[in-house]
Protein backbone atom coordinates (compact mmCIF):
# COMPACT_ATOMS: atom_id res chain seq x y z
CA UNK A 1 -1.01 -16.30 -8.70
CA UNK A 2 1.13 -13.73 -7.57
CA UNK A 3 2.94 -13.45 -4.46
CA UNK A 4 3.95 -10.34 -2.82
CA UNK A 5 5.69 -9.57 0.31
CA UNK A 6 5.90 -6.14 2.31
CA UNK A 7 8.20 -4.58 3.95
CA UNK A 8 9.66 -1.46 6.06
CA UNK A 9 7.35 -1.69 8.48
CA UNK A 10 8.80 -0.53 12.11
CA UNK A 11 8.54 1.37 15.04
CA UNK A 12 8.73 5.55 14.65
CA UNK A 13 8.11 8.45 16.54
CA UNK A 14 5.44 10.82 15.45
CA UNK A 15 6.02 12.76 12.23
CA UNK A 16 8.95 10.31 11.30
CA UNK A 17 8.75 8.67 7.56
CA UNK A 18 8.79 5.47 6.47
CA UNK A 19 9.07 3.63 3.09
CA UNK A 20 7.58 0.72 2.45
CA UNK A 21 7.79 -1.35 -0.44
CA UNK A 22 5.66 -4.83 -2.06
CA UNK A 23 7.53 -7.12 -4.28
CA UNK A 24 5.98 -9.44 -6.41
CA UNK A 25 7.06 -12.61 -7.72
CA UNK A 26 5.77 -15.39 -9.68
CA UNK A 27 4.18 -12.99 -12.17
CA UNK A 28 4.85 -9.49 -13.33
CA UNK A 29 2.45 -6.68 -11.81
CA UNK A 30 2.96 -4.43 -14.17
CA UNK A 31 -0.23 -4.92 -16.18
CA UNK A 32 -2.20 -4.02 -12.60
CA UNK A 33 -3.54 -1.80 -10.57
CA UNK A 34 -2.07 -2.15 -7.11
CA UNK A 35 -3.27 -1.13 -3.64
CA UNK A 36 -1.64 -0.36 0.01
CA UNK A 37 -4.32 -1.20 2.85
CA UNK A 38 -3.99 -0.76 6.35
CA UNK A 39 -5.63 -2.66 9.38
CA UNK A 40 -5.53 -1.16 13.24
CA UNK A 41 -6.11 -2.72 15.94
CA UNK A 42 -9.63 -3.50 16.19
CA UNK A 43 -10.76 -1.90 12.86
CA UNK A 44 -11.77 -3.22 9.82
CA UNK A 45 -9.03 -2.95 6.67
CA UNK A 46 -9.49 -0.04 4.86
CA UNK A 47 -7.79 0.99 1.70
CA UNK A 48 -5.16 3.67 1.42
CA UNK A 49 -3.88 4.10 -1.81
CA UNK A 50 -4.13 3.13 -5.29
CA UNK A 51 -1.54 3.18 -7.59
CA UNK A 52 -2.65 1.95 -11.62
CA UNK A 53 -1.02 -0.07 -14.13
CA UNK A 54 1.68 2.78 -15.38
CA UNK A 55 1.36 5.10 -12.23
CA UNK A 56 -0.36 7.46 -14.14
CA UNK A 57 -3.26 7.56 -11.67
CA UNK A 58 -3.37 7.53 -8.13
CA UNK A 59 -5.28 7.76 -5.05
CA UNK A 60 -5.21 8.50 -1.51
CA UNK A 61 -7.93 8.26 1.12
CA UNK A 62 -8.74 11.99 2.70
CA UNK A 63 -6.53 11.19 5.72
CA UNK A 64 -3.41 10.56 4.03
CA UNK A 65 -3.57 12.87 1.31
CA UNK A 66 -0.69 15.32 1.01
CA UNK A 67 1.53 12.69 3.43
CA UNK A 68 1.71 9.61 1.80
CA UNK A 69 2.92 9.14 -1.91
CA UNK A 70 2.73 5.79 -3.88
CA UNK A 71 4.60 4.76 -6.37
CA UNK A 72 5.59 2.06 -8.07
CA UNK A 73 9.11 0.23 -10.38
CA UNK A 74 7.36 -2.28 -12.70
CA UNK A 75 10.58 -2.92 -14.03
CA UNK A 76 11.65 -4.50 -10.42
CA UNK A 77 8.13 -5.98 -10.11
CA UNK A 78 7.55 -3.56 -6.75
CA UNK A 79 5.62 -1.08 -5.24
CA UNK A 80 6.51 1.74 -2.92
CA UNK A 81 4.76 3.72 -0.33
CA UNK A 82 6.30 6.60 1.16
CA UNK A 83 5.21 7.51 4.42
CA UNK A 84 5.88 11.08 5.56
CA UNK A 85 4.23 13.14 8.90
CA UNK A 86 3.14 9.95 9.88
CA UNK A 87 1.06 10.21 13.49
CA UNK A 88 -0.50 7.65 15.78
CA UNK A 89 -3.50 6.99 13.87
CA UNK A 90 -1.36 5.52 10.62
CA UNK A 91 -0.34 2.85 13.23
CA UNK A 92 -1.44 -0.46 11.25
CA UNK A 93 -0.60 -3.61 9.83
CA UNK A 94 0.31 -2.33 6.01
CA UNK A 95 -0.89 -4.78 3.17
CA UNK A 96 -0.40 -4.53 -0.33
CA UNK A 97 -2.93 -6.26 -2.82
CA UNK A 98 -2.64 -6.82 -6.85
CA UNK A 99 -5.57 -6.39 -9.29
CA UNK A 100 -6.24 -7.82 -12.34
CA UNK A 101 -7.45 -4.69 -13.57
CA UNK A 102 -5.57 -1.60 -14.89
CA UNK A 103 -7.51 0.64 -12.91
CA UNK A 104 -10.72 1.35 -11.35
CA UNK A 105 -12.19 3.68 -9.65
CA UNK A 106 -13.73 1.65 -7.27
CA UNK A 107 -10.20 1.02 -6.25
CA UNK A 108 -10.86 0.46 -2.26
CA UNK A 109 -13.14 -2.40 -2.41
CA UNK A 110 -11.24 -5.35 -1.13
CA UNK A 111 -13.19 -7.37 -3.83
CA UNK A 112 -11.02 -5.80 -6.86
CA UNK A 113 -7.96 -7.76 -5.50
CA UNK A 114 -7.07 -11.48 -6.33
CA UNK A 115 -3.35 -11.57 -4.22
CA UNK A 116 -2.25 -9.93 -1.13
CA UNK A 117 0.68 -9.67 0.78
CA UNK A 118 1.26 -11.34 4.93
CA UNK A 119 1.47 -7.61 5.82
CA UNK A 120 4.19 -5.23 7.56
CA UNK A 121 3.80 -3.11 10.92
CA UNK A 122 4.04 -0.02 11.21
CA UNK A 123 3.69 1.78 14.82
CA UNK A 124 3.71 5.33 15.56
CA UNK A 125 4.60 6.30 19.05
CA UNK A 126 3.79 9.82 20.37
């Protein structure tokens, strides 16, 4: 089992960026597809991008597209997401999940991931 841990969550202003990043130990992730979900208050989780094995693939839900960019260092066992424009409705609890698949492309079911992260806020104020 792999253990990850977010972080960079905080507090912004709207259109502000953030960067957060998802480091693994315990086992490399670098075989895996990996995913950043978000929870808000009073939602269900929902996915938010996918990132595969060698980050030559990703994927962004429609409301994120063209403001967030994943990424990801398997040689430092981490993922990135960088969080640009970002506006009230990205306020969430950020979680990162690992696969044990290289990719799929039914990448936001929460049932493609075996290990997830405690999470990391992120708040947008207007």
């Amino acid at each position: 089992q792999v253990q990850l841990v977010e972080s960079g969550g905080g507090l912004v202003q709207v259109g502000d960026s953030l960067k957060l990043s998802c480091a693994a130990s315990g086992g490399t992730i670098g075989n895996w597809m990996m995913t950043w979900f978000r929870q808000a208050p009073g939602k269900n989780r929902e996915a938010v991008s996918a990132i595969s094995w060698d980050g030559g693939i990703t994927r962004y839900i429609d409301s994120v597209h063209g403001r967030f960019t994943i990424s990801r260092d398997n040689a430092k066992n981490t993922i990135y997401l960088q969080m640009n424009s970002l506006k009230p409705e990205d306020t969430a609890v950020y979680y990162c999940a690992a696969s044990r698949t290289q990719y799929s492309g039914t990448w936001y079911y929460e049932r493609n991931y075996r290990d997830w992260g405690p999470g990391t806020q992120v708040t947008v104020s207007s």
